[in-house]
N, C-alpha and C. Protein backbone atom coordinates (compact mmCIF):
# COMPACT_ATOMS: atom_id res chain seq x y z
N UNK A 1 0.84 -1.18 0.00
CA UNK A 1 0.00 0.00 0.00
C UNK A 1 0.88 1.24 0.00
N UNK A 2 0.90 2.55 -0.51
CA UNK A 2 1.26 3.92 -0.93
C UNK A 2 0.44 4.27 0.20
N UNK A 3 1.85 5.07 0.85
CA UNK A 3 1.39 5.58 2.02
C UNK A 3 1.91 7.14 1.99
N UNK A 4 1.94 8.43 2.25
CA UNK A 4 2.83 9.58 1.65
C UNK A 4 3.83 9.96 3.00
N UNK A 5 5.19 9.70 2.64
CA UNK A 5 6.03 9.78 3.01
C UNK A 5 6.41 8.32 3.44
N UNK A 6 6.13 7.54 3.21
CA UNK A 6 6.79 6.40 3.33
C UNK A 6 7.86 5.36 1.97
N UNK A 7 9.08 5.41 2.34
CA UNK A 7 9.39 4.88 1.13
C UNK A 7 8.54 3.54 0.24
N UNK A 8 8.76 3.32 -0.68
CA UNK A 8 8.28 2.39 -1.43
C UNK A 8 8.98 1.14 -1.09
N UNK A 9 9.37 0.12 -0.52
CA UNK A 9 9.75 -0.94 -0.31
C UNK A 9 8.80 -2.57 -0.73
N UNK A 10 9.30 -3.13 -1.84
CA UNK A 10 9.13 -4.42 -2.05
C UNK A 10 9.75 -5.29 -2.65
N UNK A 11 9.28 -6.60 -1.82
CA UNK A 11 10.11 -7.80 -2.12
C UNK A 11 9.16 -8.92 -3.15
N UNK A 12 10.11 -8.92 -4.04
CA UNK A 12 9.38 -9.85 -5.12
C UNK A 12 9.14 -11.23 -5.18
N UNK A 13 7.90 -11.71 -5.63
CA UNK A 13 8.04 -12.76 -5.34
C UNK A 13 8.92 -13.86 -5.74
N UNK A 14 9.65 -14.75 -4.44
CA UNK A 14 10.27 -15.68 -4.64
C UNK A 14 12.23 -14.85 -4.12
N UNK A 15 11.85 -13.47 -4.65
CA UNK A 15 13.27 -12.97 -4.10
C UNK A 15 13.80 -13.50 -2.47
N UNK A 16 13.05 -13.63 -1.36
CA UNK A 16 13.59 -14.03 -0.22
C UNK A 16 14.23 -15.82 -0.18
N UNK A 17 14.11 -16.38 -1.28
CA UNK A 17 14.57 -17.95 -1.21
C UNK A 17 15.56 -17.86 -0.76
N UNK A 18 15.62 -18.83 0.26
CA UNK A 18 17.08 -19.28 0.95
C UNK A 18 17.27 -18.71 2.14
N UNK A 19 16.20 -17.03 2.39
CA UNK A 19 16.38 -16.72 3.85
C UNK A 19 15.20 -17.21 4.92
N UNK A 20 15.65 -17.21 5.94
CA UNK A 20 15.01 -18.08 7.32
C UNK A 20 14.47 -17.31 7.82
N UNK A 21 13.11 -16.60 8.02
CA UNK A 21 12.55 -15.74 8.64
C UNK A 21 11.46 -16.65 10.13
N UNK A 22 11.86 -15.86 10.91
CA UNK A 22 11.40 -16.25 12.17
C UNK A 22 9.78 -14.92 12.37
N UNK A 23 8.67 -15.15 12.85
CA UNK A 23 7.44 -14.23 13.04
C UNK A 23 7.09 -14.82 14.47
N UNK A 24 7.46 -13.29 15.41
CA UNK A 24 6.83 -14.06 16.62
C UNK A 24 5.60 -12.82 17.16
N UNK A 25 4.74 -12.90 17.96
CA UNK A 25 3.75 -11.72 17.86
C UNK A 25 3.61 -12.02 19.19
N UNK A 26 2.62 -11.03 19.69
CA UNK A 26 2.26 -11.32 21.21
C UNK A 26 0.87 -11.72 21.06
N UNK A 27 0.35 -11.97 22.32
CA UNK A 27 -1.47 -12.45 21.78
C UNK A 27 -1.98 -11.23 22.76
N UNK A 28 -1.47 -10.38 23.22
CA UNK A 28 -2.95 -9.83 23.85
C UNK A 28 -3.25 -8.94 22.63
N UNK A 29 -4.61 -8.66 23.01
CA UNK A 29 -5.43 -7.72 21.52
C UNK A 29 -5.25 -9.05 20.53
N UNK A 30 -5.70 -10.86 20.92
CA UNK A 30 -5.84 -10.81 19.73
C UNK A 30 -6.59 -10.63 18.03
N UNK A 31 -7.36 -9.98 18.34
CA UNK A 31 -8.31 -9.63 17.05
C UNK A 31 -7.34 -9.38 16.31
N UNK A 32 -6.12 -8.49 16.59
CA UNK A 32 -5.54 -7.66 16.43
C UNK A 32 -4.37 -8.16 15.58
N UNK A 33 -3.43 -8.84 16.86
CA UNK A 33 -2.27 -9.62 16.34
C UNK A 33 -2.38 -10.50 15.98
N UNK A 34 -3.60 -11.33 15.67
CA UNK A 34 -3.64 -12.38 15.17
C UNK A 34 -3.42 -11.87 13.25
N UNK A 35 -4.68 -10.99 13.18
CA UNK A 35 -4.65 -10.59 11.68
C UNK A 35 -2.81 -10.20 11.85
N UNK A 36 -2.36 -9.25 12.39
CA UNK A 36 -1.04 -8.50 12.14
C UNK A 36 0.19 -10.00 12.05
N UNK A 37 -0.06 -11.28 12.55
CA UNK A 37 0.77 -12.23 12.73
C UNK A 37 0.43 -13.05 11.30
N UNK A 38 -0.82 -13.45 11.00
CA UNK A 38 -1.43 -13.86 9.45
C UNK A 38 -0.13 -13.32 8.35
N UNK A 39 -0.69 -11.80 8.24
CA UNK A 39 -0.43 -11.14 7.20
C UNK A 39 1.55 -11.02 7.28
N UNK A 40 2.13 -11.16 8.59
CA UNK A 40 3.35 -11.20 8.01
C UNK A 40 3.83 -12.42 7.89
N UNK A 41 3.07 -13.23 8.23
CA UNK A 41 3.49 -15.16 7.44
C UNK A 41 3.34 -14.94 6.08
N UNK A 42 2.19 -14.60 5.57
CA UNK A 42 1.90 -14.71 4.12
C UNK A 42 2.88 -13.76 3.61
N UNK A 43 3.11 -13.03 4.00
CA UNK A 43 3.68 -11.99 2.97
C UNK A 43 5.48 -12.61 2.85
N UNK A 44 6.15 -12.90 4.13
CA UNK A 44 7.15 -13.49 4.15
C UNK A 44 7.51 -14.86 3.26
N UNK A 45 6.14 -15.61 3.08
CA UNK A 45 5.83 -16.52 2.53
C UNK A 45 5.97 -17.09 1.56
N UNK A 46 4.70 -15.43 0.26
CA UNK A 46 4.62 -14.95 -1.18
C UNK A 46 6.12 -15.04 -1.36
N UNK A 47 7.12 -14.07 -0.49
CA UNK A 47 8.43 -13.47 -1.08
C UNK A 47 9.17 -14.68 -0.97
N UNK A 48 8.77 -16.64 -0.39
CA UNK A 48 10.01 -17.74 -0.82
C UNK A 48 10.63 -17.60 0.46
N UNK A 49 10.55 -16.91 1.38
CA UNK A 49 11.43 -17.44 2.88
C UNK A 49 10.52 -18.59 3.15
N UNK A 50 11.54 -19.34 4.19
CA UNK A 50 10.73 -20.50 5.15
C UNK A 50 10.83 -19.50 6.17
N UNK A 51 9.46 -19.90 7.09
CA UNK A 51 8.60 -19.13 8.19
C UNK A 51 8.55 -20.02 9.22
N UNK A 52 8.95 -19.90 10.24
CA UNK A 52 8.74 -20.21 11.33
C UNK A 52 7.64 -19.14 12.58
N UNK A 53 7.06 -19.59 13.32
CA UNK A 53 6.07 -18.86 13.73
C UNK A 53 5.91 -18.94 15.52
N UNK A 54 6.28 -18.55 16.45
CA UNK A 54 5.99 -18.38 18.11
C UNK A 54 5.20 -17.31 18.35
N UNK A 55 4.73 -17.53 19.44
CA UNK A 55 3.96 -16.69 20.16
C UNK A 55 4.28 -16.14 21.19
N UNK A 56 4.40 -14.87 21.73
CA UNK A 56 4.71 -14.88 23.16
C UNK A 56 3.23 -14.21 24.19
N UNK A 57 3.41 -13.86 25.43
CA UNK A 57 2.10 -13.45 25.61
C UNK A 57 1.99 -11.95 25.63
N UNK A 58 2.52 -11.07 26.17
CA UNK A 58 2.82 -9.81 25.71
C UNK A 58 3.87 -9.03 24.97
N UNK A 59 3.56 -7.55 25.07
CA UNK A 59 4.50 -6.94 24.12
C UNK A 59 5.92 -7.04 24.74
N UNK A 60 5.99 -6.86 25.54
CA UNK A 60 7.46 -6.93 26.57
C UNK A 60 8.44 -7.90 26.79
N UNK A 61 7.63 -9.18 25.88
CA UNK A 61 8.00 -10.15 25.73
C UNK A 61 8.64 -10.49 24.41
N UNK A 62 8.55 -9.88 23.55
CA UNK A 62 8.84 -9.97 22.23
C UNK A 62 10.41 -9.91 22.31
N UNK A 63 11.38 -8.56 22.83
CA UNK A 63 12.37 -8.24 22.11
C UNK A 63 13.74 -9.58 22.69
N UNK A 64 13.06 -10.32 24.17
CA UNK A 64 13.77 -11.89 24.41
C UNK A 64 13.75 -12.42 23.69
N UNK A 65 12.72 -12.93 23.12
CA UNK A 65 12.03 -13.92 22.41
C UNK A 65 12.79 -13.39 20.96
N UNK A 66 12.74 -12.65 20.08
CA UNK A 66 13.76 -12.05 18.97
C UNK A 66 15.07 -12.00 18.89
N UNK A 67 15.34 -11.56 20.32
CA UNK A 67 16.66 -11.61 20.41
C UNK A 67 17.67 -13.34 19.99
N UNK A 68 16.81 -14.15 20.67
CA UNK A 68 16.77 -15.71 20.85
C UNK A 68 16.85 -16.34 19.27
N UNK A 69 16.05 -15.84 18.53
CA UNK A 69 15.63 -15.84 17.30
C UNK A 69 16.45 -15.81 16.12
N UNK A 70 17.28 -14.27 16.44
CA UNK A 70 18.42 -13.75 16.20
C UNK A 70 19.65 -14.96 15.44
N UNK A 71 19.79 -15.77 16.47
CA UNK A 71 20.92 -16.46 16.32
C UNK A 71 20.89 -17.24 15.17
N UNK A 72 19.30 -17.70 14.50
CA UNK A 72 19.17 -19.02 13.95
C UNK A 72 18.39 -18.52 12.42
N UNK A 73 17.92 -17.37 12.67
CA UNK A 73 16.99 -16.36 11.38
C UNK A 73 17.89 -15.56 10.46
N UNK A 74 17.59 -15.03 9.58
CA UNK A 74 18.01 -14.43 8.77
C UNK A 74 17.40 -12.41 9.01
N UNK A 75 16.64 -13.09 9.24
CA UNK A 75 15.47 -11.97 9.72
C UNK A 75 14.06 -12.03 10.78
N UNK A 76 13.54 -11.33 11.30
CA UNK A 76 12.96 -11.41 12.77
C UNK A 76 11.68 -10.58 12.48
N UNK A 77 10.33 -10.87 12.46
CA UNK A 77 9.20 -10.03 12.20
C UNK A 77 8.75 -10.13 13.99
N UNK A 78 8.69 -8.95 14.61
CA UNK A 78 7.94 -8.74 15.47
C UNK A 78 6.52 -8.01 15.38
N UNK A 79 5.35 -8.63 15.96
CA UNK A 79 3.94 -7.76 15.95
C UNK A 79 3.57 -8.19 17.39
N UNK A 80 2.76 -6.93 17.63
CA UNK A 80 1.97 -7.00 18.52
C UNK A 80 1.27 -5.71 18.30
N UNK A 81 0.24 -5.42 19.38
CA UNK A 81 -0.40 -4.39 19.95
C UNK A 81 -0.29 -3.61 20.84
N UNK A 82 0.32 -2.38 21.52
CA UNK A 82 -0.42 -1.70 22.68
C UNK A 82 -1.28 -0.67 22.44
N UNK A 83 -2.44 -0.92 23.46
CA UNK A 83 -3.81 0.34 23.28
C UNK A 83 -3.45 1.57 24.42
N UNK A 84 -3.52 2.66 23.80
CA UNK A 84 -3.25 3.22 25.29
C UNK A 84 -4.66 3.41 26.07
N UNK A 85 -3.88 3.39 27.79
CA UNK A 85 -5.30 3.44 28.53
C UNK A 85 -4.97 4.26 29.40
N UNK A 86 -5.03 4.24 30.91
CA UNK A 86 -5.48 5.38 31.54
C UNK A 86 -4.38 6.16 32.32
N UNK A 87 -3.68 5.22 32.21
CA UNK A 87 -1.90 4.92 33.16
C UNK A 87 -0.78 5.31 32.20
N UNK A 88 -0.09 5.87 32.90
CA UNK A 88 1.74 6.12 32.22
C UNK A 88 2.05 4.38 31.29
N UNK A 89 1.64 3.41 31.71
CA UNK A 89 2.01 2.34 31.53
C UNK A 89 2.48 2.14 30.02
N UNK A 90 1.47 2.46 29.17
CA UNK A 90 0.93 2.46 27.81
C UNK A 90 2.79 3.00 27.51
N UNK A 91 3.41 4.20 27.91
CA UNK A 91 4.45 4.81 27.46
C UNK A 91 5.36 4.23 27.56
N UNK A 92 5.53 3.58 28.98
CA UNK A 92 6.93 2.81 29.34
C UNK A 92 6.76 1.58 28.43
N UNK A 93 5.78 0.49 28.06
CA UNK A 93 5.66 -0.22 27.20
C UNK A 93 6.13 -0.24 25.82
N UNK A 94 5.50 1.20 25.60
CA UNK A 94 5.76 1.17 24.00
C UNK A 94 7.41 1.44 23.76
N UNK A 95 7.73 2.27 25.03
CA UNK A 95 9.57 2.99 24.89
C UNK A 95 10.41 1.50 24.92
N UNK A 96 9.82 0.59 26.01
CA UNK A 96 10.55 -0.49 26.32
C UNK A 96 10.99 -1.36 25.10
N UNK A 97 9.25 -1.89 24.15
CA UNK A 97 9.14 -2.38 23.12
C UNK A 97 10.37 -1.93 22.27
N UNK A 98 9.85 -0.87 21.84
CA UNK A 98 10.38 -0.27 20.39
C UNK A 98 12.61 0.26 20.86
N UNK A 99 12.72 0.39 21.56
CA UNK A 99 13.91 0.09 22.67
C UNK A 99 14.53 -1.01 22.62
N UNK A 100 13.99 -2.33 23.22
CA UNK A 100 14.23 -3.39 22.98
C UNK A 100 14.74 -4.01 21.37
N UNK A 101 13.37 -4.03 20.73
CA UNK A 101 14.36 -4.62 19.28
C UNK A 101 15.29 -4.06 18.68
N UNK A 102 14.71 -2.44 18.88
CA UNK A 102 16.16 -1.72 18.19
C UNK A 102 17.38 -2.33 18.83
N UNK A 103 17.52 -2.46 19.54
CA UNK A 103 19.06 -2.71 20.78
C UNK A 103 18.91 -4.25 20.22
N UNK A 104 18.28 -5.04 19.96
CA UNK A 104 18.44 -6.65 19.59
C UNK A 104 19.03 -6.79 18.09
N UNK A 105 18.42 -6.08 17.12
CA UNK A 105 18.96 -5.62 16.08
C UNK A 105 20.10 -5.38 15.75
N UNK A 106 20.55 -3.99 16.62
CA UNK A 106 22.05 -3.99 16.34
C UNK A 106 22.89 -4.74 16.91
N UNK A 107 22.29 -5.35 18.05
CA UNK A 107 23.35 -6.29 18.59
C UNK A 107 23.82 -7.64 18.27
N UNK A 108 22.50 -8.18 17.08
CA UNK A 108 22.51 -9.47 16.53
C UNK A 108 22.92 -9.18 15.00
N UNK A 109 23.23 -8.29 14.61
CA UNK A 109 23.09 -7.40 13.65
C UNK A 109 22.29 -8.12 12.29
N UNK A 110 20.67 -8.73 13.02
CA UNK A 110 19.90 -9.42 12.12
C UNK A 110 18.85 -8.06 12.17
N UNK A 111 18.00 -7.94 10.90
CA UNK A 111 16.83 -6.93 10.24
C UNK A 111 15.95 -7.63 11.41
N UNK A 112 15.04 -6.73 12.35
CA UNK A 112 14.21 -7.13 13.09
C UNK A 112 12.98 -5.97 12.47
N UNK A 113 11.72 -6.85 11.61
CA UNK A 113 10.72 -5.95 11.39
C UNK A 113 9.80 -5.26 12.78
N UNK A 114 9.30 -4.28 13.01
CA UNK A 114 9.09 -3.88 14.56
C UNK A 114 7.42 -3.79 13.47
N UNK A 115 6.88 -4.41 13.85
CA UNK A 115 5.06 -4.62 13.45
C UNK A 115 4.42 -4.48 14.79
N UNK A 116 4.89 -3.75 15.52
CA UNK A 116 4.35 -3.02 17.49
C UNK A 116 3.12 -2.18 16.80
N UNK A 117 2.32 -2.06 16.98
CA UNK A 117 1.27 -1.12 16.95
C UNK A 117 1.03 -0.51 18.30
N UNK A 118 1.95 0.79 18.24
CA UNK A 118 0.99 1.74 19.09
C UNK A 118 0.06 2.75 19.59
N UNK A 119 -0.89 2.34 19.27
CA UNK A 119 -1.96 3.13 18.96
C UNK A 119 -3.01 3.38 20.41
N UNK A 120 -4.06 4.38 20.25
CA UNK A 120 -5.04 5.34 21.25
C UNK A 120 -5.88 4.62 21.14
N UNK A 121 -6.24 4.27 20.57
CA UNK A 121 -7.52 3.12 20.09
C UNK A 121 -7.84 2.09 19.37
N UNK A 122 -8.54 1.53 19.92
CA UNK A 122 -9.03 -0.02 18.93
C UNK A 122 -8.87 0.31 17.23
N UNK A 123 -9.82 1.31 17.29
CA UNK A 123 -10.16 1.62 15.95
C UNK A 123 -9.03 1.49 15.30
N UNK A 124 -7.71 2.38 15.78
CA UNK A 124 -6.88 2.78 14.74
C UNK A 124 -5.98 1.61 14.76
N UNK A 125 -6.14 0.73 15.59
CA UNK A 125 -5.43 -0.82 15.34
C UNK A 125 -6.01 -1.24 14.29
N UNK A 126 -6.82 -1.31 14.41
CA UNK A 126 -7.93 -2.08 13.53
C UNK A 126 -7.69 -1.61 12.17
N UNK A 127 -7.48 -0.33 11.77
CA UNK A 127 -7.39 0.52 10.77
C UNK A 127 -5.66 0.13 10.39
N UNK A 128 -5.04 -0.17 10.82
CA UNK A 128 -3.71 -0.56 10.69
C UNK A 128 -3.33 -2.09 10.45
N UNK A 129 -4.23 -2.80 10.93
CA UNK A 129 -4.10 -4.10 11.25
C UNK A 129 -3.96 -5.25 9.75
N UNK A 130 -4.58 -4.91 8.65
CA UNK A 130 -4.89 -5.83 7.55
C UNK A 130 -5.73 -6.07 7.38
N UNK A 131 -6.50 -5.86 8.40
CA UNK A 131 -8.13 -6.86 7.68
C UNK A 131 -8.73 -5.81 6.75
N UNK A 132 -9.58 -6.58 6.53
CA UNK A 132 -10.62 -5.81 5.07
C UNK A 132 -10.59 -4.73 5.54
N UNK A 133 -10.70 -3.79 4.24
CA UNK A 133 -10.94 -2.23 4.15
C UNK A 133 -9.96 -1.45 5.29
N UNK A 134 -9.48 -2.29 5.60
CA UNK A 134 -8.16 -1.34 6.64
C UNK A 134 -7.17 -0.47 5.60
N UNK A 135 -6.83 1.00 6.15
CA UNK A 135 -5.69 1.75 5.33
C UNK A 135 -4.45 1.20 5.20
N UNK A 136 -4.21 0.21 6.64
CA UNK A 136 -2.61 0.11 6.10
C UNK A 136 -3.00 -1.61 6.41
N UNK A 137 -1.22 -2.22 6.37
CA UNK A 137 -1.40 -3.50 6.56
C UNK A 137 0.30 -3.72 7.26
N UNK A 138 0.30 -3.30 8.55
CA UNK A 138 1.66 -3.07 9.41
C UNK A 138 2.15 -4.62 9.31
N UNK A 139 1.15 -5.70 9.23
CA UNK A 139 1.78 -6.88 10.03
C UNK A 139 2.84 -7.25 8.52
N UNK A 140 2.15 -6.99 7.20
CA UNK A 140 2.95 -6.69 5.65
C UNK A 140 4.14 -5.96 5.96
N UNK A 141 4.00 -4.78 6.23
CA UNK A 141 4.84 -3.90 5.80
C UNK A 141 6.14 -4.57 6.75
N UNK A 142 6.05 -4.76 7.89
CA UNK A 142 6.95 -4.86 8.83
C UNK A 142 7.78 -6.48 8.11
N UNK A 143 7.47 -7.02 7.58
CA UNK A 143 7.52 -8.00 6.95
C UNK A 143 8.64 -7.76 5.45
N UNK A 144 7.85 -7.07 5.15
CA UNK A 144 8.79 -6.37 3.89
C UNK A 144 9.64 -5.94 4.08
N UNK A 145 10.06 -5.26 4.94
CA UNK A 145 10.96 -3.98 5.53
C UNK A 145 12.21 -4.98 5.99
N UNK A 146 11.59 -5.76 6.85
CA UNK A 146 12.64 -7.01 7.41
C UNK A 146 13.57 -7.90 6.36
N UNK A 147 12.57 -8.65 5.65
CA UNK A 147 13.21 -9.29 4.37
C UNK A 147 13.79 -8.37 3.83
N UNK A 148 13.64 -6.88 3.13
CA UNK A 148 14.47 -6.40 2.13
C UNK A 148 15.65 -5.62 2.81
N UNK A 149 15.66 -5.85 4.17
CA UNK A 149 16.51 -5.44 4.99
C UNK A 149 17.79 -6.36 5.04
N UNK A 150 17.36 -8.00 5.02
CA UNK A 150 17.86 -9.31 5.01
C UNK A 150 18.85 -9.27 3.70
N UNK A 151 18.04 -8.93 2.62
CA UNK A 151 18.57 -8.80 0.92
C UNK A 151 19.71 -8.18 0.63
N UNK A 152 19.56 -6.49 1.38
CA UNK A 152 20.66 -5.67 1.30
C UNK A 152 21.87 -6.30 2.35
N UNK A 153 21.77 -6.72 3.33
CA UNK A 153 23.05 -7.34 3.90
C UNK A 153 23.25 -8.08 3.07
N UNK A 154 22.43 -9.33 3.15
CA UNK A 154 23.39 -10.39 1.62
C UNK A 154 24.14 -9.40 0.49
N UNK A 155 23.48 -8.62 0.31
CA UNK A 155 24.23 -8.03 -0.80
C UNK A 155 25.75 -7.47 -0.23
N UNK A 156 25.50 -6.76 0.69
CA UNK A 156 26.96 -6.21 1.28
C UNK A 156 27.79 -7.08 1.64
N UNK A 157 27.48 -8.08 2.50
CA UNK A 157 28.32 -8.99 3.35
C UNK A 157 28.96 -9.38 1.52
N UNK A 158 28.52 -9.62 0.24
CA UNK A 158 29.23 -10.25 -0.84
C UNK A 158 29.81 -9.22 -1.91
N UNK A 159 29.49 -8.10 -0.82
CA UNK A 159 30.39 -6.98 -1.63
C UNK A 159 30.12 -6.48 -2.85
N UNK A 160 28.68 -6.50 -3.18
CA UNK A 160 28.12 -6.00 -3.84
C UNK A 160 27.63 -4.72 -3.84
């Protein structure tokens, strides 16, 4: 999907053959992460990686669980959800989250897609999420972003 200001990033099909993509999501909100966990299997899928798939139970849980991941993947799709609610909580979560993989990332120096949704409301999960008539499709994009992230190292590490 054309989003404005977002670069154009895609992976063609069959271009990811040969890389090992790991998708792990959290389950709370799952209406949510379930669609956002779907859509980056398939899409990792379309593009010829083998997919492996875990679950963890929250968001806070993800950037262990990736990190772990790290060692054996080529590339790392993280999704989940946080909604904000009434508490500071919502902030330290999302800083922790989005904190976490970055720091797992460079430290594993594997492409970790961050498919975190943090959003004010259901709605705009929902509106982000993939399902029908939704504007965007994060659990995709984060997916894409990862693999063609995966591509350009192969390319460098061969000195291309």
């Amino acid at each position: 999907m054309a989003h404005d200001g977002l670069a154009q990033i895609a992976v063609n099909p069959g271009e990811a053959a040969g890389l090992k993509v790991a998708v792990i999501s959290a389950s709370w909100n799952a209406e949510i992460t379930d669609k956002l966990h779907t859509r980056a299997v398939e899409t990792a899928t379309a593009a010829g990686a083998t997919v492996s798939e875990w679950r963890v139970a929250g968001a806070l849980e993800l950037p262990v669980a990736v990190a772990a991941a790290c060692s054996s993947f080529d590339a790392v799709v993280a999704t989940g959800c946080v909604i904000e609610g009434e508490t500071e909580h919502f902030r330290v979560v999302c800083d922790a989250v989005t904190y976490g993989l970055t720091r797992v990332a460079l430290d594993h120096s594997t492409p970790v897609g961050n498919g975190v949704l943090t959003v004010s409301t259901v709605e705009q999960a929902l509106d982000r999420s993939g399902i029908e008539g939704a504007s965007e499709d994060k659990g995709a994009d984060s997916a894409t972003a990862a693999i063609h992230t995966a591509l350009v190292l192969r390319e460098i590490a061969a000195g291309e």
